[in-house]
PDB file of N, CA and C in Angstrom:
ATOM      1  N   UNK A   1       0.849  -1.174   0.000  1.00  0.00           N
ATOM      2  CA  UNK A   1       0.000   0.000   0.000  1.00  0.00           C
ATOM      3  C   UNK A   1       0.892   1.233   0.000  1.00  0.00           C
ATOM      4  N   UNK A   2       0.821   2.166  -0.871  1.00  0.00           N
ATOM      5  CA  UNK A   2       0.988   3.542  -0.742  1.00  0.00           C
ATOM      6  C   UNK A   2       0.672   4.504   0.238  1.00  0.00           C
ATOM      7  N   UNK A   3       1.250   5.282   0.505  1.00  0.00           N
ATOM      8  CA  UNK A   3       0.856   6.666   1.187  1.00  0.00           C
ATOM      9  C   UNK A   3       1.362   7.834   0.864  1.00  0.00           C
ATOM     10  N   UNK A   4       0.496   8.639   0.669  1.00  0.00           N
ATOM     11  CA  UNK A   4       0.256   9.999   0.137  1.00  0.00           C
ATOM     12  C   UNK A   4       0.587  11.037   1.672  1.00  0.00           C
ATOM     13  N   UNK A   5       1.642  11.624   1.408  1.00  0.00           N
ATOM     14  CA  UNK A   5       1.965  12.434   2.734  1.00  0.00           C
ATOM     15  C   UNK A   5       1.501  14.148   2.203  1.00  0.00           C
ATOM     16  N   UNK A   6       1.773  14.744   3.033  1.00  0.00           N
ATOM     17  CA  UNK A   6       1.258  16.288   3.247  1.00  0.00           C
ATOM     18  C   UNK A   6       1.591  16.611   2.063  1.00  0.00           C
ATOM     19  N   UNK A   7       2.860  16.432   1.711  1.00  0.00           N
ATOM     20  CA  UNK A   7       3.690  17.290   0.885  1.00  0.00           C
ATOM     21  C   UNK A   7       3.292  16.620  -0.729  1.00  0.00           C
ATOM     22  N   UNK A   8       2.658  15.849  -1.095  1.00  0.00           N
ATOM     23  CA  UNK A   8       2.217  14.696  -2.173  1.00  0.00           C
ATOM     24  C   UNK A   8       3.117  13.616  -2.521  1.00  0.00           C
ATOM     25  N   UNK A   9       4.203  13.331  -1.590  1.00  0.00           N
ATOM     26  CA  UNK A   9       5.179  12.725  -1.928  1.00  0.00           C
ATOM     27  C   UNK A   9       4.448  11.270  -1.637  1.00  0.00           C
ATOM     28  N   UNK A  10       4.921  10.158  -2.102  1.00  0.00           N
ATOM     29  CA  UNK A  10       4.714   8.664  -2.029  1.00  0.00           C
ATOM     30  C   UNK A  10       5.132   7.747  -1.544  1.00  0.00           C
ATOM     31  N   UNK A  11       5.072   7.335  -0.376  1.00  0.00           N
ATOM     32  CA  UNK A  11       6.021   6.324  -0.321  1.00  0.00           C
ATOM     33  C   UNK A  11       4.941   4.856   0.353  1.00  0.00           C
ATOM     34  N   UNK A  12       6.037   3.899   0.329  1.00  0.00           N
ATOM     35  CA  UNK A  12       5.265   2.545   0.726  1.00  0.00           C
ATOM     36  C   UNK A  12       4.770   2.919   2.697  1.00  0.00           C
ATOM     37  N   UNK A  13       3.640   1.986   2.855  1.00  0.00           N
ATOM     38  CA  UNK A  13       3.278   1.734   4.132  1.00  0.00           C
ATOM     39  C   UNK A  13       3.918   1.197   5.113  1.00  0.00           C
ATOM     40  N   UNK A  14       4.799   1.728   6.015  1.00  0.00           N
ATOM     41  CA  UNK A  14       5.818   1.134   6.399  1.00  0.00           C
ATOM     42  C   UNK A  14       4.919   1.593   8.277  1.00  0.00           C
ATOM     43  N   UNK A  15       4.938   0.150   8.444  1.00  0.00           N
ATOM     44  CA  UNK A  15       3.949  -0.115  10.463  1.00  0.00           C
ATOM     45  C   UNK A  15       5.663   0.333  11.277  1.00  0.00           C
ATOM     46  N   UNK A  16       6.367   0.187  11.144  1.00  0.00           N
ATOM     47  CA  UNK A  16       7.542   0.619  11.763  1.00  0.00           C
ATOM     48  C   UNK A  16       8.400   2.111  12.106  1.00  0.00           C
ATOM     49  N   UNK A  17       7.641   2.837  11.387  1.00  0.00           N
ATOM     50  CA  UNK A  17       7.701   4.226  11.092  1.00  0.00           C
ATOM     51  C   UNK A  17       6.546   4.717  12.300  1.00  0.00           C
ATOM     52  N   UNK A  18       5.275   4.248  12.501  1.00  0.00           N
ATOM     53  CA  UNK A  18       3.816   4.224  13.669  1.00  0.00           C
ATOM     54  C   UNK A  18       4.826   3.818  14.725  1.00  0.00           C
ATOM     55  N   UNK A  19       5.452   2.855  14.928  1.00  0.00           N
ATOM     56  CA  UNK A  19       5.951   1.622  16.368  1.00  0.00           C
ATOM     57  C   UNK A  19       6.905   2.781  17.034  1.00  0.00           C
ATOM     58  N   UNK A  20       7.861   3.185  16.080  1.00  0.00           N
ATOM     59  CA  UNK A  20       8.918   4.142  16.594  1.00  0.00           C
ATOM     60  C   UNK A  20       8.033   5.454  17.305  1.00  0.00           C
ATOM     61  N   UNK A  21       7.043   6.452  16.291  1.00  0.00           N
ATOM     62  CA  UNK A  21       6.903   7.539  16.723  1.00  0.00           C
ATOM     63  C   UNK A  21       6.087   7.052  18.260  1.00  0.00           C
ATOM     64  N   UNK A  22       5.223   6.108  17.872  1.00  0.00           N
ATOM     65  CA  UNK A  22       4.636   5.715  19.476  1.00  0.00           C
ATOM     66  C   UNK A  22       5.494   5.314  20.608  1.00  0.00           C
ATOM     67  N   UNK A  23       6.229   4.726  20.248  1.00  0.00           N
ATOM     68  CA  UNK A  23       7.160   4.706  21.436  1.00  0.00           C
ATOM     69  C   UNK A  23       7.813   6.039  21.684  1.00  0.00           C
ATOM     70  N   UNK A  24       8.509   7.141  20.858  1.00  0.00           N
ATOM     71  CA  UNK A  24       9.021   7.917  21.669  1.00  0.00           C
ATOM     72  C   UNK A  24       7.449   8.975  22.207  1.00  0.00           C
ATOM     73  N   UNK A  25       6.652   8.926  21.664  1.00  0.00           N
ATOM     74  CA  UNK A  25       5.766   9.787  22.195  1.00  0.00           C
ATOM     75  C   UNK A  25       5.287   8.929  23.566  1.00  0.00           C
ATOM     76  N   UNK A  26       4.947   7.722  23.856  1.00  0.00           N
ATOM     77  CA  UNK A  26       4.589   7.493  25.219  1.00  0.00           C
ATOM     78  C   UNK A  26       6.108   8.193  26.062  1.00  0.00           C
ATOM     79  N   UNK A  27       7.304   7.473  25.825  1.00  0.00           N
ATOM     80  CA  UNK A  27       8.456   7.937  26.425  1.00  0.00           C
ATOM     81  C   UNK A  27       8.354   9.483  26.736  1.00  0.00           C
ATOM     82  N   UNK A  28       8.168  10.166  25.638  1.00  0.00           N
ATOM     83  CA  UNK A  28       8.146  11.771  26.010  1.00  0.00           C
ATOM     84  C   UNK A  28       7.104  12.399  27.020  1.00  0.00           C
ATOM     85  N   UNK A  29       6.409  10.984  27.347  1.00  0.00           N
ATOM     86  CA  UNK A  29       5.299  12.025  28.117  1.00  0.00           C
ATOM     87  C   UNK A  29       5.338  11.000  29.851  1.00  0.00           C
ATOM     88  N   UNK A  30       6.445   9.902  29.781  1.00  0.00           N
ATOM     89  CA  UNK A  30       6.727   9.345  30.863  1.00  0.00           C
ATOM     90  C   UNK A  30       5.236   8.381  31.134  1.00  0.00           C
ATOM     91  N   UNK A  31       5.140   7.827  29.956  1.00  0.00           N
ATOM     92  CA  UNK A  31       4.078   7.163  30.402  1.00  0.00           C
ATOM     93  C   UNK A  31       4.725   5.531  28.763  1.00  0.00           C
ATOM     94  N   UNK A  32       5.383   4.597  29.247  1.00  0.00           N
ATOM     95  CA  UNK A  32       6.323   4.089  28.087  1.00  0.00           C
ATOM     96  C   UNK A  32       4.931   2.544  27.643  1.00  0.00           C
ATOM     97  N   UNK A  33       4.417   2.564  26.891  1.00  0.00           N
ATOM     98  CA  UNK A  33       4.073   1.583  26.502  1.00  0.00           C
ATOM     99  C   UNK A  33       4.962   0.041  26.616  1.00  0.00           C
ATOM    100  N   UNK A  34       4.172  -1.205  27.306  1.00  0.00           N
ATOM    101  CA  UNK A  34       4.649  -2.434  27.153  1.00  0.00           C
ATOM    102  C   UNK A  34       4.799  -2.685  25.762  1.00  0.00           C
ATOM    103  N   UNK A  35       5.962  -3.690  25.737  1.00  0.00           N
ATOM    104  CA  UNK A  35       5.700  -4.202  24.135  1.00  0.00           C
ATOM    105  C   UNK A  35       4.802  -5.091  23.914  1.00  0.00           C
ATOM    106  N   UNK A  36       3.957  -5.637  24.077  1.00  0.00           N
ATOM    107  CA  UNK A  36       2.323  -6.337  24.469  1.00  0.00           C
ATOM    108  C   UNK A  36       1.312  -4.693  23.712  1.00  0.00           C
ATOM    109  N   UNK A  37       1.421  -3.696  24.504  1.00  0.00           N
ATOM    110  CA  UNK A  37       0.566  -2.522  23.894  1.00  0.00           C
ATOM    111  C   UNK A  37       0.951  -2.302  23.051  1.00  0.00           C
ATOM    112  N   UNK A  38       2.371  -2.575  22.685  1.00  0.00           N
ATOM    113  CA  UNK A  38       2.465  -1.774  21.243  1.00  0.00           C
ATOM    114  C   UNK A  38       2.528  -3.202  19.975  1.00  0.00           C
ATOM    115  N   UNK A  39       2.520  -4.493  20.160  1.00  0.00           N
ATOM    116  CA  UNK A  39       2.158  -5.119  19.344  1.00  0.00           C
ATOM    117  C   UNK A  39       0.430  -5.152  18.949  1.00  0.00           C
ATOM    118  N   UNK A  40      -0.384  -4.957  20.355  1.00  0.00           N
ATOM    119  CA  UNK A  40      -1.569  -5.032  19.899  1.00  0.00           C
ATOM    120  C   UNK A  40      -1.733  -3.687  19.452  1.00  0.00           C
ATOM    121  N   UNK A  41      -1.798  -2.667  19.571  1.00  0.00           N
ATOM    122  CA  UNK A  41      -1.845  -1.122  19.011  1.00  0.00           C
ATOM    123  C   UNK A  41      -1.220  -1.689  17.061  1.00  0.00           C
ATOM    124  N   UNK A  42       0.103  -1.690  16.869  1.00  0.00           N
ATOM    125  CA  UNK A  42       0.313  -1.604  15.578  1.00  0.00           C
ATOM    126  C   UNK A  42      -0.405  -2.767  14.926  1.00  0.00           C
ATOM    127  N   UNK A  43      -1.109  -4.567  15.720  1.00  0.00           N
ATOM    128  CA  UNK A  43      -1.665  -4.938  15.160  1.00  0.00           C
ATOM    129  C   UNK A  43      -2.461  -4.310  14.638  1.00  0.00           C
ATOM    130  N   UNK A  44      -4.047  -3.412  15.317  1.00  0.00           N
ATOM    131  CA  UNK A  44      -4.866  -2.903  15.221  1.00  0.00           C
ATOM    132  C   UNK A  44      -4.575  -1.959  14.181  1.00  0.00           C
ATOM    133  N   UNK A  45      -4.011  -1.077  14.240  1.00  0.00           N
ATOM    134  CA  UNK A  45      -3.990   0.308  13.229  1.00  0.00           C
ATOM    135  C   UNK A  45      -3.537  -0.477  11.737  1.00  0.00           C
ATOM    136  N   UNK A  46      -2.611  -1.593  11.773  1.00  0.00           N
ATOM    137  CA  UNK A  46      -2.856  -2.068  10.130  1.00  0.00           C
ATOM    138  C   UNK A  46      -3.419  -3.028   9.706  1.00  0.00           C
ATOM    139  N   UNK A  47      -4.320  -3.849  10.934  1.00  0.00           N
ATOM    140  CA  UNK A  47      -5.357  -4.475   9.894  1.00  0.00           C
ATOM    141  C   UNK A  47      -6.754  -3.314   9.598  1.00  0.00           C
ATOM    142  N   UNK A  48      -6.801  -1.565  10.474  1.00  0.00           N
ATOM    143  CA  UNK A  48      -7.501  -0.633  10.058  1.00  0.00           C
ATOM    144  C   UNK A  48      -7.138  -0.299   8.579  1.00  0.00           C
ATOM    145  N   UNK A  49      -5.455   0.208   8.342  1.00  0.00           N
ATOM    146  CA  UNK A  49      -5.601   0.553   7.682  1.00  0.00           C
ATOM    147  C   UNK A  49      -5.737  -0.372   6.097  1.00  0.00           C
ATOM    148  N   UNK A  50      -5.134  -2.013   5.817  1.00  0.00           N
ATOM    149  CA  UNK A  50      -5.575  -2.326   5.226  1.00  0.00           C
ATOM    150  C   UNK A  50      -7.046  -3.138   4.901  1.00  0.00           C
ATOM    151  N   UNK A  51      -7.641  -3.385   5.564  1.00  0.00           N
ATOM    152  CA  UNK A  51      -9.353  -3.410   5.454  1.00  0.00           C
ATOM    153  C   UNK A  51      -9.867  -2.235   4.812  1.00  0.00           C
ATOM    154  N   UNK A  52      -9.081  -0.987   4.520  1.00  0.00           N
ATOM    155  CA  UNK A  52      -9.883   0.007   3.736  1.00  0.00           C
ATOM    156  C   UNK A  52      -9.794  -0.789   2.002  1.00  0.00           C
ATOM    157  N   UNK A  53      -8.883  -1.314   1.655  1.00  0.00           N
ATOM    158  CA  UNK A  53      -8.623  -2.432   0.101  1.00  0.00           C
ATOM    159  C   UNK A  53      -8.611  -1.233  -0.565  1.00  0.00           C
ATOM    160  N   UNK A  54      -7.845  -0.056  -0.389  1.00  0.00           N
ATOM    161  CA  UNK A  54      -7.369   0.693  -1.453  1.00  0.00           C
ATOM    162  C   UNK A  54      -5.900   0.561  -1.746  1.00  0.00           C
ATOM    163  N   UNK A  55      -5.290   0.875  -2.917  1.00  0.00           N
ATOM    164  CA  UNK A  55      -3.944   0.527  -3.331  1.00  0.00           C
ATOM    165  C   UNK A  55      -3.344   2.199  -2.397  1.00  0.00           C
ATOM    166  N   UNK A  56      -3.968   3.262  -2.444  1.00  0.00           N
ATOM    167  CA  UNK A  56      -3.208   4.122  -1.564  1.00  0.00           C
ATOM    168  C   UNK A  56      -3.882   4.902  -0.385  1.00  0.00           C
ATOM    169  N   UNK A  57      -3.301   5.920   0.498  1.00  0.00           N
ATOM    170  CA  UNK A  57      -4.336   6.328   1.659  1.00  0.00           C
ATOM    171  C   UNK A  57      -3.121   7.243   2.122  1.00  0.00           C
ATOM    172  N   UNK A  58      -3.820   8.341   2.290  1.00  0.00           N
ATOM    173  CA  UNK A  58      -3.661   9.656   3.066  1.00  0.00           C
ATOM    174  C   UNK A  58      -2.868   9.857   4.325  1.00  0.00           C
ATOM    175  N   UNK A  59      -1.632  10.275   4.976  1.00  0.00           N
ATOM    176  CA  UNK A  59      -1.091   9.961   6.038  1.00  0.00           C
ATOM    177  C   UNK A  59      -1.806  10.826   6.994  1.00  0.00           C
ATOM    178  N   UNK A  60      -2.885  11.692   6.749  1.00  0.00           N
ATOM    179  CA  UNK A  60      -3.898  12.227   7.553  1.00  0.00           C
ATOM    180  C   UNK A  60      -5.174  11.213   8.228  1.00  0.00           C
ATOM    181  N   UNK A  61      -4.902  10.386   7.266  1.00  0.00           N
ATOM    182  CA  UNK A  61      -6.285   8.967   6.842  1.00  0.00           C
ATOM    183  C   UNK A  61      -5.627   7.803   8.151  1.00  0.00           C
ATOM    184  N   UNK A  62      -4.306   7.774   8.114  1.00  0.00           N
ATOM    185  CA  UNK A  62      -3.474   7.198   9.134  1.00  0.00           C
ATOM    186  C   UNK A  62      -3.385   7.910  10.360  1.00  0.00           C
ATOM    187  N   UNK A  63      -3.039   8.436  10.146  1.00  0.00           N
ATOM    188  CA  UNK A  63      -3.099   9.731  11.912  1.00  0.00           C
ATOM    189  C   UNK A  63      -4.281   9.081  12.396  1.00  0.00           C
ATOM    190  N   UNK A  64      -5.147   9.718  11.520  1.00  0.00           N
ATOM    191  CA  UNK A  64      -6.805   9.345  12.527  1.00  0.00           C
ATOM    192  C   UNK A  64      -7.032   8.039  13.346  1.00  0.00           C
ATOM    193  N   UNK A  65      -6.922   7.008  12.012  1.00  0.00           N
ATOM    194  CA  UNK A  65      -6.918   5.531  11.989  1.00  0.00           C
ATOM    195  C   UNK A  65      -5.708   5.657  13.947  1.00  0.00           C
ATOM    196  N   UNK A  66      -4.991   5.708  13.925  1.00  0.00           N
ATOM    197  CA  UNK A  66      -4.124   6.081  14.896  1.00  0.00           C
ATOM    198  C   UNK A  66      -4.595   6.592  16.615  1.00  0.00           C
ATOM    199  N   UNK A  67      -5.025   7.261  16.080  1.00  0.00           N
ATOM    200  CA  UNK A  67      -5.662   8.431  17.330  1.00  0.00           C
ATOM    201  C   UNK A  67      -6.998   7.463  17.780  1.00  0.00           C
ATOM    202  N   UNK A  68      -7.504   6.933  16.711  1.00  0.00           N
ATOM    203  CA  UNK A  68      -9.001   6.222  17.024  1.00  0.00           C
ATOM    204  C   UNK A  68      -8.174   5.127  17.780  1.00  0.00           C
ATOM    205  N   UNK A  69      -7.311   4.523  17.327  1.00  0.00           N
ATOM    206  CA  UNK A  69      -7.114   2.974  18.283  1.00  0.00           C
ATOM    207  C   UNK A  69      -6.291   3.074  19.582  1.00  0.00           C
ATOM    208  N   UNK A  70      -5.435   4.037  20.053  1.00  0.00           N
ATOM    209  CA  UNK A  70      -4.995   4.640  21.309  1.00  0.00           C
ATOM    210  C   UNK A  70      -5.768   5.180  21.828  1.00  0.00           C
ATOM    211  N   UNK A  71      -6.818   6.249  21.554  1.00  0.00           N
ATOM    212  CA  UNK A  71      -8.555   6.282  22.065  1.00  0.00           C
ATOM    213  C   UNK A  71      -9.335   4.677  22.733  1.00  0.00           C
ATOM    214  N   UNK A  72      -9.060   4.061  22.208  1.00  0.00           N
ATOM    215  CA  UNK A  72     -10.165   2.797  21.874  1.00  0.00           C
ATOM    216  C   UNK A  72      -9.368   1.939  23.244  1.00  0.00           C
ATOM    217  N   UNK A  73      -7.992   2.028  23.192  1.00  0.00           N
ATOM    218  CA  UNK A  73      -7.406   0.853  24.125  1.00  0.00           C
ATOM    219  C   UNK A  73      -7.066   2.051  25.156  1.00  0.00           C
ATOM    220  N   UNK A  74      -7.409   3.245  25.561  1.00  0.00           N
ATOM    221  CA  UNK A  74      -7.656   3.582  26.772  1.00  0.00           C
ATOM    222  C   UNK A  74      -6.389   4.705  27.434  1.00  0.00           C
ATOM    223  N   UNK A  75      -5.608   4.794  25.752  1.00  0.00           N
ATOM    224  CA  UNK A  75      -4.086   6.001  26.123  1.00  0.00           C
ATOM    225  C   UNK A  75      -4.315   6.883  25.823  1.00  0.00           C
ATOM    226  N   UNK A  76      -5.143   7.799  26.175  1.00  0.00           N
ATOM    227  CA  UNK A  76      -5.831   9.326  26.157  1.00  0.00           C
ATOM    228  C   UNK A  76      -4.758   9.836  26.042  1.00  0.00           C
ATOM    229  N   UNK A  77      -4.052   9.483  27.008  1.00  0.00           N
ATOM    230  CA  UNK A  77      -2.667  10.734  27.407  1.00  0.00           C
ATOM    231  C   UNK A  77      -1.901  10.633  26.113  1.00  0.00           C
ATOM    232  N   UNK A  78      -1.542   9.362  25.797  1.00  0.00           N
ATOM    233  CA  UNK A  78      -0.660   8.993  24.862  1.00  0.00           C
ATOM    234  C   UNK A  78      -1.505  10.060  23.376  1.00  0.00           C
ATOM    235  N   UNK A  79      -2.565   9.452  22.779  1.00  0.00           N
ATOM    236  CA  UNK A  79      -3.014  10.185  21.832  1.00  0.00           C
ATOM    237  C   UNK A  79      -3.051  11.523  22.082  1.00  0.00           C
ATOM    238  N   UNK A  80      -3.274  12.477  23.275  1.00  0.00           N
ATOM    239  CA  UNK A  80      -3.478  13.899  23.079  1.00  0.00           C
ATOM    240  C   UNK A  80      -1.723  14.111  22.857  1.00  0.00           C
ATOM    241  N   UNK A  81      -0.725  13.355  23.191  1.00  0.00           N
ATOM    242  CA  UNK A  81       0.415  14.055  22.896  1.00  0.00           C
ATOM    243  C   UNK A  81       0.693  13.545  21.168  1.00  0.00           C
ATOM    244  N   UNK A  82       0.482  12.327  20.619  1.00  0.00           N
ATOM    245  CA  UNK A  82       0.198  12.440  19.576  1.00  0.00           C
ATOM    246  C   UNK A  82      -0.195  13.360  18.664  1.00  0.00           C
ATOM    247  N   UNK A  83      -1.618  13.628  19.112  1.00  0.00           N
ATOM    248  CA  UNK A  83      -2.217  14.828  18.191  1.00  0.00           C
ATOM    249  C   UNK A  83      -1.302  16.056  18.345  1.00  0.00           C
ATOM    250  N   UNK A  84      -0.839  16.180  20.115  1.00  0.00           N
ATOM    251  CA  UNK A  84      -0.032  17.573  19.883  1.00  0.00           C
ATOM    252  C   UNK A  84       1.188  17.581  18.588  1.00  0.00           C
ATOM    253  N   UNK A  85       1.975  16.261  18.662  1.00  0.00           N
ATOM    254  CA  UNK A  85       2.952  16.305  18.250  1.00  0.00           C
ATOM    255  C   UNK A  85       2.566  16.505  16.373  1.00  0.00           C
ATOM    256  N   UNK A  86       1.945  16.769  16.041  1.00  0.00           N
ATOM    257  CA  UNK A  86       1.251  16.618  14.419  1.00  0.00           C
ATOM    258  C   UNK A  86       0.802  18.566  14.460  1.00  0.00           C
ATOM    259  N   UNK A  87       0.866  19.129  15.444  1.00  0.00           N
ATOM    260  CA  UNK A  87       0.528  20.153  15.245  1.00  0.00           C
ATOM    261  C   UNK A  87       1.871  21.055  14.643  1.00  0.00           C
TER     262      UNK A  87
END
């Protein structure tokens, strides 16, 4: 799968690029995700994002997808520094 970033640039779907920024964002906010949360977290966000069965998708389309499943498993804290960090 493709992704379409801010800038229109392209590149492949890479779940390891999500694993890293989540880990330093729990770290930055002293709250460090198990690796248990963060296998089920990056499970979740890419069987979200491929169940959409498009060949490409929006790294805004990912953020969300993102924010919804750290919402969902209960890291408020974690996602509001997320969202900060996108500002």
């Amino acid at each position: 799968m493709k992704v379409i970033k801010r800038d229109g640039r392209i590149q492949e779907f890479d779940i390891g690029k999500i694993q890293v920024t989540l880990e330093n964002v729990s770290d930055e906010i002293s709250k460090p995700l198990t690796a248990s949360d963060i296998k089920k977290l990056l499970t979740s966000i890419e069987k979200a994002v491929y169940s959409r069965n498009q060949e490409e998708i929006r790294s805004s389309e990912i953020f969300e997808i993102v924010i919804e499943k750290l919402e969902k498993a209960g890291f408020h804290d974690i996602a509001a520094a997320y969202k900060k960090g996108k500002d």
